[in-house]
C-alpha atoms as a PDB file:
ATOM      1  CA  UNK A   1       3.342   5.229  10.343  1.00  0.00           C
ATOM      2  CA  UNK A   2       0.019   7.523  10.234  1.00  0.00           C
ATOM      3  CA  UNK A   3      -0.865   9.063   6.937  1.00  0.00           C
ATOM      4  CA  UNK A   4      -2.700  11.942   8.770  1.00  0.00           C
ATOM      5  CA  UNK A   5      -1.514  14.721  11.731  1.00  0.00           C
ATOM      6  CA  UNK A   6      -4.576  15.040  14.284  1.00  0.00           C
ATOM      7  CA  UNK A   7      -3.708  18.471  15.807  1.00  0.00           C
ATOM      8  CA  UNK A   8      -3.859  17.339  19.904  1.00  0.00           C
ATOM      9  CA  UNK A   9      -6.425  20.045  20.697  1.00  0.00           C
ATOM     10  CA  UNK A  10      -8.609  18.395  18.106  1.00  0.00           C
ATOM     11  CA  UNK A  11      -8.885  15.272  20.710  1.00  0.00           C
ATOM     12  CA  UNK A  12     -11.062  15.029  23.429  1.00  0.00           C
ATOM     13  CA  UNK A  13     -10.598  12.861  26.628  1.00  0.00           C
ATOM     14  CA  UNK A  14     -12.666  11.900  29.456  1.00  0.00           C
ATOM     15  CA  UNK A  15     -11.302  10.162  32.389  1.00  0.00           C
ATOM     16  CA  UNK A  16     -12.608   7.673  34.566  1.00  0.00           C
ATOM     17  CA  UNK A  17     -11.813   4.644  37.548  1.00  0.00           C
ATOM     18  CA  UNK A  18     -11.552   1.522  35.509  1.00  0.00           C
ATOM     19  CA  UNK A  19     -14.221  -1.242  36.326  1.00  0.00           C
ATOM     20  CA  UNK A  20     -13.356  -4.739  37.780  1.00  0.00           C
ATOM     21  CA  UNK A  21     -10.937  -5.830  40.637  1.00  0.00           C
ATOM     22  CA  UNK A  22      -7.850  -3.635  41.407  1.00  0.00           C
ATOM     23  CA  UNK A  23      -9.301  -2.629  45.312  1.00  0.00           C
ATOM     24  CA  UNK A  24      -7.476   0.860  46.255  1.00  0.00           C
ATOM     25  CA  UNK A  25      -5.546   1.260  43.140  1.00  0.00           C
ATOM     26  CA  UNK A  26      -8.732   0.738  40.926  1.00  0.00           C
ATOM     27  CA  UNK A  27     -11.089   2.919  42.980  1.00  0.00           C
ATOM     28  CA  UNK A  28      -8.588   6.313  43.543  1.00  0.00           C
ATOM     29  CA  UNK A  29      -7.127   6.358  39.981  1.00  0.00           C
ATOM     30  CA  UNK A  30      -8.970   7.416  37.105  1.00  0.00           C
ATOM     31  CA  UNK A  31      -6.863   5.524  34.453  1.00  0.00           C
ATOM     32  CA  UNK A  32      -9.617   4.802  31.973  1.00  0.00           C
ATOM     33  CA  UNK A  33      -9.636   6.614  29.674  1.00  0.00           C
ATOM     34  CA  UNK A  34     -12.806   8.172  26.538  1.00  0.00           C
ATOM     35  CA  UNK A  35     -11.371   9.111  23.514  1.00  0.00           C
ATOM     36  CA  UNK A  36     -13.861  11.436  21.335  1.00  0.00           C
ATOM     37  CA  UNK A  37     -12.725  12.865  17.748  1.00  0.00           C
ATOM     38  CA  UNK A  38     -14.985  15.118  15.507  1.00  0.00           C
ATOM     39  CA  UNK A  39     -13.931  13.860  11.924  1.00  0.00           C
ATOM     40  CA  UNK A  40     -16.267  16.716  10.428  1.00  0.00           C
ATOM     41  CA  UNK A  41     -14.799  19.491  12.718  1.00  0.00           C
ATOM     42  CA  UNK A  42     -11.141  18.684  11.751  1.00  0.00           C
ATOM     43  CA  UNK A  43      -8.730  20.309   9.893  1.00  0.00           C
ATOM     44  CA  UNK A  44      -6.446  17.184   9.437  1.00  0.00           C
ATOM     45  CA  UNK A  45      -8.359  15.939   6.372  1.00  0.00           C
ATOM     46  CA  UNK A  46      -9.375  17.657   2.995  1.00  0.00           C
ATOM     47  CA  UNK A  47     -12.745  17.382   1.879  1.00  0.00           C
ATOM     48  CA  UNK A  48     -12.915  14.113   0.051  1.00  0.00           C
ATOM     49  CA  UNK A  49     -11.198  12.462   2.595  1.00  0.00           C
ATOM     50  CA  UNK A  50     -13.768  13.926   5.005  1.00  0.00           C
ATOM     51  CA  UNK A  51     -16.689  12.546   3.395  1.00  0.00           C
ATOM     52  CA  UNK A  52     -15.178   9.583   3.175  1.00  0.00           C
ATOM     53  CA  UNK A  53     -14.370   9.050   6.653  1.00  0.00           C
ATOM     54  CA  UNK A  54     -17.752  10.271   7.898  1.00  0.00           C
ATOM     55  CA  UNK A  55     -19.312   7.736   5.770  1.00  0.00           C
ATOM     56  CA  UNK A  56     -17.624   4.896   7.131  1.00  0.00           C
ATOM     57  CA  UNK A  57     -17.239   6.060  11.046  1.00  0.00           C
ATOM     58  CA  UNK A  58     -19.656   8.476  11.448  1.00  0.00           C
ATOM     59  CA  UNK A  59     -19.279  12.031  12.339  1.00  0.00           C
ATOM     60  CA  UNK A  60     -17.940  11.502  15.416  1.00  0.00           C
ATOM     61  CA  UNK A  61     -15.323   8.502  16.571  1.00  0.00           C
ATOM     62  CA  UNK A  62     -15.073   7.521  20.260  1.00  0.00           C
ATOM     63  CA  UNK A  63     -12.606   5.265  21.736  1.00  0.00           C
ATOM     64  CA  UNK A  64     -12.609   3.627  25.039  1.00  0.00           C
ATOM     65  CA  UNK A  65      -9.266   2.306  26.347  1.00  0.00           C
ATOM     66  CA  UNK A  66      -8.988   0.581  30.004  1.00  0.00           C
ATOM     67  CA  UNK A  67      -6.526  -2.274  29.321  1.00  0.00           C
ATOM     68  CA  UNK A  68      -3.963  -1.008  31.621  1.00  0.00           C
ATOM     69  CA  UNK A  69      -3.369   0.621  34.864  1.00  0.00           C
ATOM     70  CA  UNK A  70      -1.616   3.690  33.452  1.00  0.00           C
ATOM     71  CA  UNK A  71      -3.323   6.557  32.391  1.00  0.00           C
ATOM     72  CA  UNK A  72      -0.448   7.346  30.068  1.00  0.00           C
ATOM     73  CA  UNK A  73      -0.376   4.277  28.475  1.00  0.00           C
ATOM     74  CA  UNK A  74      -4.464   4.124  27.825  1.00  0.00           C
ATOM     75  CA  UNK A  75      -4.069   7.385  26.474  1.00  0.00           C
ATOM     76  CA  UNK A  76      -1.189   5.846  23.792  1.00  0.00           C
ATOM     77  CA  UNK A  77      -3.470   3.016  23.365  1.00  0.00           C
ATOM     78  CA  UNK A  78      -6.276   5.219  22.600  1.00  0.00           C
ATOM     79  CA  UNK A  79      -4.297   7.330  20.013  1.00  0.00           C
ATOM     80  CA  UNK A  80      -2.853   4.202  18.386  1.00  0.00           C
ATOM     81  CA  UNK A  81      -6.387   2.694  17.909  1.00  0.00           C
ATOM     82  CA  UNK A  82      -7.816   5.711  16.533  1.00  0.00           C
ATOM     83  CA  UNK A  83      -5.113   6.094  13.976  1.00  0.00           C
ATOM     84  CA  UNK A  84      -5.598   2.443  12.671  1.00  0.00           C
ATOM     85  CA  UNK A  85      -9.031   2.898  12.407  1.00  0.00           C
ATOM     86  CA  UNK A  86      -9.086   5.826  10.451  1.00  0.00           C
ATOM     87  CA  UNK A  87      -6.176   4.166   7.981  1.00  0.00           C
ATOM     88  CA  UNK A  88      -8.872   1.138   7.568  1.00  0.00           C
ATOM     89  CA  UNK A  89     -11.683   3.464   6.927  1.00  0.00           C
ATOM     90  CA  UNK A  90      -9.585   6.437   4.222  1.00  0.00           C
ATOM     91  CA  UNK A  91      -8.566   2.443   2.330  1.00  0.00           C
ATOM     92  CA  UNK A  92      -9.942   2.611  -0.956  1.00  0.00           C
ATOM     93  CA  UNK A  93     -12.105  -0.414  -1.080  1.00  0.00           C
ATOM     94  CA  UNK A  94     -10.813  -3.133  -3.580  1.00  0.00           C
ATOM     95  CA  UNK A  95     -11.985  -2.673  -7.750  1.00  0.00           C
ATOM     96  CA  UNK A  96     -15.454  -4.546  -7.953  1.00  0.00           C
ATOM     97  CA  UNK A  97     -14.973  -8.046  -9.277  1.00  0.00           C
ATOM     98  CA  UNK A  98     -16.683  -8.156 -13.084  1.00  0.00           C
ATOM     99  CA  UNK A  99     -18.517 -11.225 -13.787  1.00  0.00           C
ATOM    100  CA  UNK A 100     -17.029 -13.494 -16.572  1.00  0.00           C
ATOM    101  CA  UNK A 101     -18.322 -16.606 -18.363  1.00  0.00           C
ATOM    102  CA  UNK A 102     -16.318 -19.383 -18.989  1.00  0.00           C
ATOM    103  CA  UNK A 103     -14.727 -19.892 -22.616  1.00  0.00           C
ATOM    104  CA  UNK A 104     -16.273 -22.028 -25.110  1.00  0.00           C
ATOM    105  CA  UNK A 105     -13.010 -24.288 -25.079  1.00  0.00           C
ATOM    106  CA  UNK A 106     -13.282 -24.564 -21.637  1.00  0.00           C
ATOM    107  CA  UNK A 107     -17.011 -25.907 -21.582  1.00  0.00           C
ATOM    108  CA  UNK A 108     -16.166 -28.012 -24.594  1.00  0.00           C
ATOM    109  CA  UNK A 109     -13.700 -29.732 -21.993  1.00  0.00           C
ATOM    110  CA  UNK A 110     -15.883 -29.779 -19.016  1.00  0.00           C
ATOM    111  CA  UNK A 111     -18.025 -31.508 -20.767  1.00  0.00           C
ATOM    112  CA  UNK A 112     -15.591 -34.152 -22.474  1.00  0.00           C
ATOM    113  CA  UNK A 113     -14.470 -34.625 -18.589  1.00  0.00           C
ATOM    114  CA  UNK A 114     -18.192 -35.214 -17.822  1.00  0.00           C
ATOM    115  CA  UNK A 115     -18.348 -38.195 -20.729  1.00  0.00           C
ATOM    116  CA  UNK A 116     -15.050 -39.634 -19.660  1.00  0.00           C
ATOM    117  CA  UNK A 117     -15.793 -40.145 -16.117  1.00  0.00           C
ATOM    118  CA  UNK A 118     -19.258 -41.445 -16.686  1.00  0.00           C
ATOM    119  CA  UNK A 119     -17.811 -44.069 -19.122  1.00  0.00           C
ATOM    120  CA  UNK A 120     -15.406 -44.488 -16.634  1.00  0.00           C
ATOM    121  CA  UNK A 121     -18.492 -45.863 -14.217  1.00  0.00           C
ATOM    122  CA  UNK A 122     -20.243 -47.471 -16.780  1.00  0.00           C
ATOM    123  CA  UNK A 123     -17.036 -49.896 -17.297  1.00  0.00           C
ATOM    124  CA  UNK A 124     -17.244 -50.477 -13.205  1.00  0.00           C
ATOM    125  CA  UNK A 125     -20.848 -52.295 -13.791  1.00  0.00           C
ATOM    126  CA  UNK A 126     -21.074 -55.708 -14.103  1.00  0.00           C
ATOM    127  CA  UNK A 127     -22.500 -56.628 -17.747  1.00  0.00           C
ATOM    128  CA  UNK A 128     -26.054 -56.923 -17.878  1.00  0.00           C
ATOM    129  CA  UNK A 129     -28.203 -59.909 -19.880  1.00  0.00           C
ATOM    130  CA  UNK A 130     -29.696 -57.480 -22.383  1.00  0.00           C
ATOM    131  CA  UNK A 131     -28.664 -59.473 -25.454  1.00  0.00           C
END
């Protein structure tokens, strides 16, 4: 599910021959394929939502997709990757964490934890001859 609706003629794609092996099929077929999106340019967002996105992506987004050797299916890819990263980037980010100190009952008991485990120790040593 994609919160926004990126008009198709807002998209532009590039196409190219995928690097690495593949001989023939590799070298005739331009199956990679360049996603570019203008965030400030588009009329999917309003203008908060705008802002926003520009701050975290940049005015312009561009995508790369070679995994497979379908045109069609880099193009998906491409589409699909673009949408998730513009959900990430619209996420408010989480509430800022306020700093708190810890109760005075609770110190009161960190430190009574403190005593009982060093007179725990101190009951390990052997007596000494300090009489």
């Amino acid at each position: 599910m994609t919160r926004f609706d990126i008009p198709a003629s807002e998209l532009q794609w590039r196409f190219g021959p995928s690097g690495g092996p593949g001989g023939q099929h590799a070298n005739k077929s331009s199956t990679r394929a360049e996603l570019r999106f203008n965030i400030e340019t588009s009329r999917a967002f309003d203008d908060p939502m705008r802002e926003r996105l520009v701050e975290q992506l940049g005015i312009e987004v561009r995508i790369t997709e070679d995994g497979s050797r379908s045109q069609a299916t880099n193009r998906k890819r491409g589409v699909r990757r673009l949408n998730a990263l513009l959900e990430d980037a619209a996420r408010p980010d989480p509430p800022k964490r306020k700093p708190t100190k810890p109760s005075g009952s609770a110190r009161r008991r960190r430190i009574d934890d403190k005593r009982a485990r060093s007179e725990t120790k101190k009951a390990r040593k052997p007596p000494t001859g300090d009489d």
